[in-house]
N, C-alpha and C. Protein backbone atom coordinates (compact mmCIF):
# COMPACT_ATOMS: atom_id res chain seq x y z
N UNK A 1 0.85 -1.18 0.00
CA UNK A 1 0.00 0.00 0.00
C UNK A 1 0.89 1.24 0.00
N UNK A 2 0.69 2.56 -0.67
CA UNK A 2 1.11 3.41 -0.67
C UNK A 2 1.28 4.51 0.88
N UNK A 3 1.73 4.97 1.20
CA UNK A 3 2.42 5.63 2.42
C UNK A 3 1.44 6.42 2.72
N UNK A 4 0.38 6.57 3.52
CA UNK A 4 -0.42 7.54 4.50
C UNK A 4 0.20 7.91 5.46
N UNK A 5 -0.32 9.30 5.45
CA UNK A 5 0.24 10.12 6.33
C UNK A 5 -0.94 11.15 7.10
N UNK A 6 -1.35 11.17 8.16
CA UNK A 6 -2.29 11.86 8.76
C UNK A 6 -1.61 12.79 9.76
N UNK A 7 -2.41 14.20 9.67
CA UNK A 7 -1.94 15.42 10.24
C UNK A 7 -3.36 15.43 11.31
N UNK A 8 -2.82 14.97 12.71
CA UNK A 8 -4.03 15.08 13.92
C UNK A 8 -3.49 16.31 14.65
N UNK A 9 -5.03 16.92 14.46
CA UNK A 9 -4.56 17.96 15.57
C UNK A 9 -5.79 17.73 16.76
N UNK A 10 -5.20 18.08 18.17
CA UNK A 10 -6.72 17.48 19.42
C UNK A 10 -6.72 19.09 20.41
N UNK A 11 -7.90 19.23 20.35
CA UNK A 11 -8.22 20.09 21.38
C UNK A 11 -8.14 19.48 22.56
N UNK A 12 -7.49 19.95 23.60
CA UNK A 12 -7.20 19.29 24.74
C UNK A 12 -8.11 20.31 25.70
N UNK A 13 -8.47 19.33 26.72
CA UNK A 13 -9.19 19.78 27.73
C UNK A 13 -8.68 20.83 28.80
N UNK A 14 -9.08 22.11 29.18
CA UNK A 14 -8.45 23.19 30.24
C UNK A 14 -7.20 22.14 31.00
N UNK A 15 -6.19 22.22 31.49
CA UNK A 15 -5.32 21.98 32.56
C UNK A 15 -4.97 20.45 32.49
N UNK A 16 -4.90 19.65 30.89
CA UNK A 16 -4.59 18.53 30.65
C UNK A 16 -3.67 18.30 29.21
N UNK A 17 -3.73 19.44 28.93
CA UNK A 17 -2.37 19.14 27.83
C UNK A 17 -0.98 18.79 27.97
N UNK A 18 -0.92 19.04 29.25
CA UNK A 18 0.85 18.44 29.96
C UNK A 18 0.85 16.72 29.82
N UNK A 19 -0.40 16.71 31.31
CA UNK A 19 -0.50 15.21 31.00
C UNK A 19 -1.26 14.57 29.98
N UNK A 20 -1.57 15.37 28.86
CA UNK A 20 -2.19 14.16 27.42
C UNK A 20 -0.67 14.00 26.79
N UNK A 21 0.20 14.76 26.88
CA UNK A 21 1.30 14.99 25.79
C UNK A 21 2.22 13.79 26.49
N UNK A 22 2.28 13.63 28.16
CA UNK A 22 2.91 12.35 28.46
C UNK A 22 2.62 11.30 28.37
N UNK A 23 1.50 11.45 28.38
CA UNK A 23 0.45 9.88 28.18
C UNK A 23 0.64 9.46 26.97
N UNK A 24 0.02 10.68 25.79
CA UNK A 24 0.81 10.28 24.33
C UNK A 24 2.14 9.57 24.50
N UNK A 25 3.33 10.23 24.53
CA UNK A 25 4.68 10.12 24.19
C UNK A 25 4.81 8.48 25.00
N UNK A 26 4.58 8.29 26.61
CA UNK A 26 4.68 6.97 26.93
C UNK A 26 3.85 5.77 26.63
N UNK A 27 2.89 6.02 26.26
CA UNK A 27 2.57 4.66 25.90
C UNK A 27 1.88 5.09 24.88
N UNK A 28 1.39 5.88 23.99
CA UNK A 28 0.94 5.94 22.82
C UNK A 28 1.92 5.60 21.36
N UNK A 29 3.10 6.14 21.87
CA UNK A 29 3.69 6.26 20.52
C UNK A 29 4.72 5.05 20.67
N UNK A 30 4.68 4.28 21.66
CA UNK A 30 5.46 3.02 21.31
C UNK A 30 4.62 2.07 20.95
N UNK A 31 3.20 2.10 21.37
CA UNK A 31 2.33 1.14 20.58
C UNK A 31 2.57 1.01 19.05
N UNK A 32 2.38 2.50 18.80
CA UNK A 32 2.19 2.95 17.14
C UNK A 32 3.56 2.38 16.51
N UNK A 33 4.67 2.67 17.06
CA UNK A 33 6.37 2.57 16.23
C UNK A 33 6.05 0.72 16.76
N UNK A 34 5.71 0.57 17.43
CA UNK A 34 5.88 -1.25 17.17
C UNK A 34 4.64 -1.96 16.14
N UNK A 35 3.55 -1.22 15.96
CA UNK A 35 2.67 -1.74 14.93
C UNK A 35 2.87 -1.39 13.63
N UNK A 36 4.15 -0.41 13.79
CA UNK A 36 4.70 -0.79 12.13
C UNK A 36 4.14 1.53 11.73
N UNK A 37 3.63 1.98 12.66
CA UNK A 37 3.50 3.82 12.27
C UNK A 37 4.87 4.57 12.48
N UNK A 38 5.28 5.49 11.89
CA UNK A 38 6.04 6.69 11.80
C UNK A 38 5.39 7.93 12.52
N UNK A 39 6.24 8.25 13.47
CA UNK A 39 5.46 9.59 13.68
C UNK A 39 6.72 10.43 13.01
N UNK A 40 6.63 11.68 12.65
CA UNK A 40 6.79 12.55 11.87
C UNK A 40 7.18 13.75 12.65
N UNK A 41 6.90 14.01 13.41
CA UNK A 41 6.83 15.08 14.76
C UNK A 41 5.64 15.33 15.66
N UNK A 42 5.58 16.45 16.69
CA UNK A 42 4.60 16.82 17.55
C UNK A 42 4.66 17.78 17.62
N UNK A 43 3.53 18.72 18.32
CA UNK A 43 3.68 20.03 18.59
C UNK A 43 2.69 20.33 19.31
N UNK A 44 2.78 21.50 20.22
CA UNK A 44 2.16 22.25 21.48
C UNK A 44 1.62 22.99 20.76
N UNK A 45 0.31 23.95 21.01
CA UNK A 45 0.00 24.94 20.08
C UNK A 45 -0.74 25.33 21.70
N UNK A 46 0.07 26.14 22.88
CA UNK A 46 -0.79 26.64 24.31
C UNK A 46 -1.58 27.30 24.18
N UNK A 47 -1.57 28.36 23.23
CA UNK A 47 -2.49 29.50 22.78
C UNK A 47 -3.96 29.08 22.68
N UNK A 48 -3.80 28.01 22.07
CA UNK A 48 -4.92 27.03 21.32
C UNK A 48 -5.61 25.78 22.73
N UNK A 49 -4.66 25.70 23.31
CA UNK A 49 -4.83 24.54 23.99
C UNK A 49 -4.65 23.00 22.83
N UNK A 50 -3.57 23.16 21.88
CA UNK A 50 -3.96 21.66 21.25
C UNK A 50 -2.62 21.47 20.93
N UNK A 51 -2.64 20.08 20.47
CA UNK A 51 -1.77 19.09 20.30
C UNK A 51 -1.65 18.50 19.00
N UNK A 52 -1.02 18.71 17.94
CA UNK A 52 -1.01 18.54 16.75
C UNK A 52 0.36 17.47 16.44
N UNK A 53 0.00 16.52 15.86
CA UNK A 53 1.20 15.31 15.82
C UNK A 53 1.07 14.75 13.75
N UNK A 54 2.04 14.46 13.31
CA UNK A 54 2.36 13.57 12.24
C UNK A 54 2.35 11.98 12.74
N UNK A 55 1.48 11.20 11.66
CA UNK A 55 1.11 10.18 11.99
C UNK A 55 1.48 9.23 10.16
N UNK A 56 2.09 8.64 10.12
CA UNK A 56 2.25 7.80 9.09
C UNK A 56 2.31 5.93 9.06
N UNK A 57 1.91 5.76 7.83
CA UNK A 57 1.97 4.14 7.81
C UNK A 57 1.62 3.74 6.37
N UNK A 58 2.72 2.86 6.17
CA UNK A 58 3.69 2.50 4.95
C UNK A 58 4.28 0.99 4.78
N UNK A 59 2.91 0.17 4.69
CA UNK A 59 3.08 -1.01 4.80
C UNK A 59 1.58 -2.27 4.10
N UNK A 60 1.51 -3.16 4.36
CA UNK A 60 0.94 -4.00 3.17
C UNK A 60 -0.44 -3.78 3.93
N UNK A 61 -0.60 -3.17 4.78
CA UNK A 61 -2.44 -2.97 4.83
C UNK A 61 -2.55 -1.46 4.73
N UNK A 62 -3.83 -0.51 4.89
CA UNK A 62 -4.43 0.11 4.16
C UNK A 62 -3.75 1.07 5.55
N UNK A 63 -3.86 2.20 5.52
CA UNK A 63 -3.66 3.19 7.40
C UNK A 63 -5.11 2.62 7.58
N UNK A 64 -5.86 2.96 7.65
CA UNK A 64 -7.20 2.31 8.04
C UNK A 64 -7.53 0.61 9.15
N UNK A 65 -7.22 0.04 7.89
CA UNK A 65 -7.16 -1.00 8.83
C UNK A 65 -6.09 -1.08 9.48
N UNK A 66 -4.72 -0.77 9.75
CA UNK A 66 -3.56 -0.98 10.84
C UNK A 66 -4.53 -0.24 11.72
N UNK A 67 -4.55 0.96 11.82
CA UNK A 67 -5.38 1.95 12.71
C UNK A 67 -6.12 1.16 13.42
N UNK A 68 -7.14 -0.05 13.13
CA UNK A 68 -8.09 -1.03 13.44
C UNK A 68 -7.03 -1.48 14.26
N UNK A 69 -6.09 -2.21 14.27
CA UNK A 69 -5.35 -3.17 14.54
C UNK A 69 -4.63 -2.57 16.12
N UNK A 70 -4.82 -1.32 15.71
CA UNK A 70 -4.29 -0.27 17.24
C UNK A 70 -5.15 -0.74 18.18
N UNK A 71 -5.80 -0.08 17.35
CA UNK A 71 -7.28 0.17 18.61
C UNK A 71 -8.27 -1.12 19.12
N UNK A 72 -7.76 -2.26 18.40
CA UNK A 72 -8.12 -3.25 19.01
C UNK A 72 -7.38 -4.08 19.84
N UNK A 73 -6.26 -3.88 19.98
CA UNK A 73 -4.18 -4.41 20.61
C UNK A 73 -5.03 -4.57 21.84
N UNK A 74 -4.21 -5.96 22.53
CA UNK A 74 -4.63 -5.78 23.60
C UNK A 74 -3.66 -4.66 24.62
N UNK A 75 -2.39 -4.39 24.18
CA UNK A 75 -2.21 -2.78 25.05
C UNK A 75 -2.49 -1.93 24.68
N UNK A 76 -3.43 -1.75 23.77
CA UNK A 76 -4.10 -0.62 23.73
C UNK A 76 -5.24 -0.28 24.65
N UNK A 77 -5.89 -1.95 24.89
CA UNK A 77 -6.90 -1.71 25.86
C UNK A 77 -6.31 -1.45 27.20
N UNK A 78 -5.48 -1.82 27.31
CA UNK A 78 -4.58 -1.64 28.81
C UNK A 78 -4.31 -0.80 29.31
N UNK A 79 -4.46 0.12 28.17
CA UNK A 79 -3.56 1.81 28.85
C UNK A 79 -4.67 2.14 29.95
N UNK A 80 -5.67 1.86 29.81
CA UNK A 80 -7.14 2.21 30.50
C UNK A 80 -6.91 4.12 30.11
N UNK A 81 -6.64 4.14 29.12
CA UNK A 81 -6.58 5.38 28.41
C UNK A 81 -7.79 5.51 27.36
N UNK A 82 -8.54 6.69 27.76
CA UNK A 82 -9.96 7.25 27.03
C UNK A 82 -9.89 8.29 26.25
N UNK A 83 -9.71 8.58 25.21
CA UNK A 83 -9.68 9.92 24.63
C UNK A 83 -10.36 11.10 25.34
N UNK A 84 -11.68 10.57 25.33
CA UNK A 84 -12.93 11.73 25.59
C UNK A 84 -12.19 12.42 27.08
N UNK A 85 -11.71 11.46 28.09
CA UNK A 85 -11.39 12.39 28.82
C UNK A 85 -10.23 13.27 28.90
N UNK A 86 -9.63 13.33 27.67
CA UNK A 86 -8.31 14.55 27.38
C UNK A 86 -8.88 15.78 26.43
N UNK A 87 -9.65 14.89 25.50
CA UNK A 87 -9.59 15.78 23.93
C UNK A 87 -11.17 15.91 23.84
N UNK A 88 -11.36 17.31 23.46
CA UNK A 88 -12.90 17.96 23.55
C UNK A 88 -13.40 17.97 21.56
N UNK A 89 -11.68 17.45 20.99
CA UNK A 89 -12.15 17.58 19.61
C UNK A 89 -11.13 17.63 18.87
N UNK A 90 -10.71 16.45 17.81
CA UNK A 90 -9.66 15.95 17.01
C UNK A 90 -9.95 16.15 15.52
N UNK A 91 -9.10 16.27 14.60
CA UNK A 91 -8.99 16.70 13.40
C UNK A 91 -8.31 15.82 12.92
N UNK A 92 -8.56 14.76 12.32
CA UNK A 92 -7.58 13.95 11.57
C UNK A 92 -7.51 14.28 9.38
N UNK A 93 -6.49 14.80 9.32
CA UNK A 93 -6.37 14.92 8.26
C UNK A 93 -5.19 13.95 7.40
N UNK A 94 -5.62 13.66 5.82
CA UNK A 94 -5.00 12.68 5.43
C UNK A 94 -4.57 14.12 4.62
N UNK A 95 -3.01 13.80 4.45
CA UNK A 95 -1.86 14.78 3.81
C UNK A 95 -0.71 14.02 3.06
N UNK A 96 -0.76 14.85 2.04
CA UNK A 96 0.40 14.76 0.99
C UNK A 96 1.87 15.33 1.16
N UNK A 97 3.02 14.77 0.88
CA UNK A 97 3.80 15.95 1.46
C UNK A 97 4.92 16.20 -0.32
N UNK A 98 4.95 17.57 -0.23
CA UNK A 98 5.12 18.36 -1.38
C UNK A 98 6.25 19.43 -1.28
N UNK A 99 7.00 19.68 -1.95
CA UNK A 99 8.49 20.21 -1.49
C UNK A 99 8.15 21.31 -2.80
């Protein structure tokens, strides 16, 4: 499959963007780099309250279904990690990248 790349950005909840950004970095993004995703970078946006990250995957299933494959892991269920209670509202965009 050809290389997807998604640009998420999350509105984070008043006085929880510190701890969504650790929660991300420790156990979010080693799930993702062992199921075979690239992250790309991260970024703070305080002004905003949000959290905007590069998300890629470049391998023989679709981003879609790996994505499936996250969110069904059994450490994914483990984190006892909930979105709803960090992020009031996520933006997932699929992006091209162009020089």
């Amino acid at each position: 499959m050809p290389r997807t790349t998604q640009l998420r950005t999350y509105t984070v909840r008043d006085g929880l963007l510190d701890e969504w950004v650790e929660r991300w970095r420790e156990e979010i993004v080693p799930l993702r780099l062992e199921l075979g995703f690239t992250i790309g970078g991260a970024w703070v946006d305080r002004e905003r309250n949000q959290f905007l990250w590069l998300i890629s995957y470049d391998g023989p299933e679709t981003f879609a279904e790996r994505n499936a494959t996250y969110w069904a892991s059994p450490a994914r269920k483990a984190m006892n990690l909930a979105p709803d209670d960090y992020l009031l509202h996520t933006d997932d965009r699929t992006v091209e990248e162009r020089y």
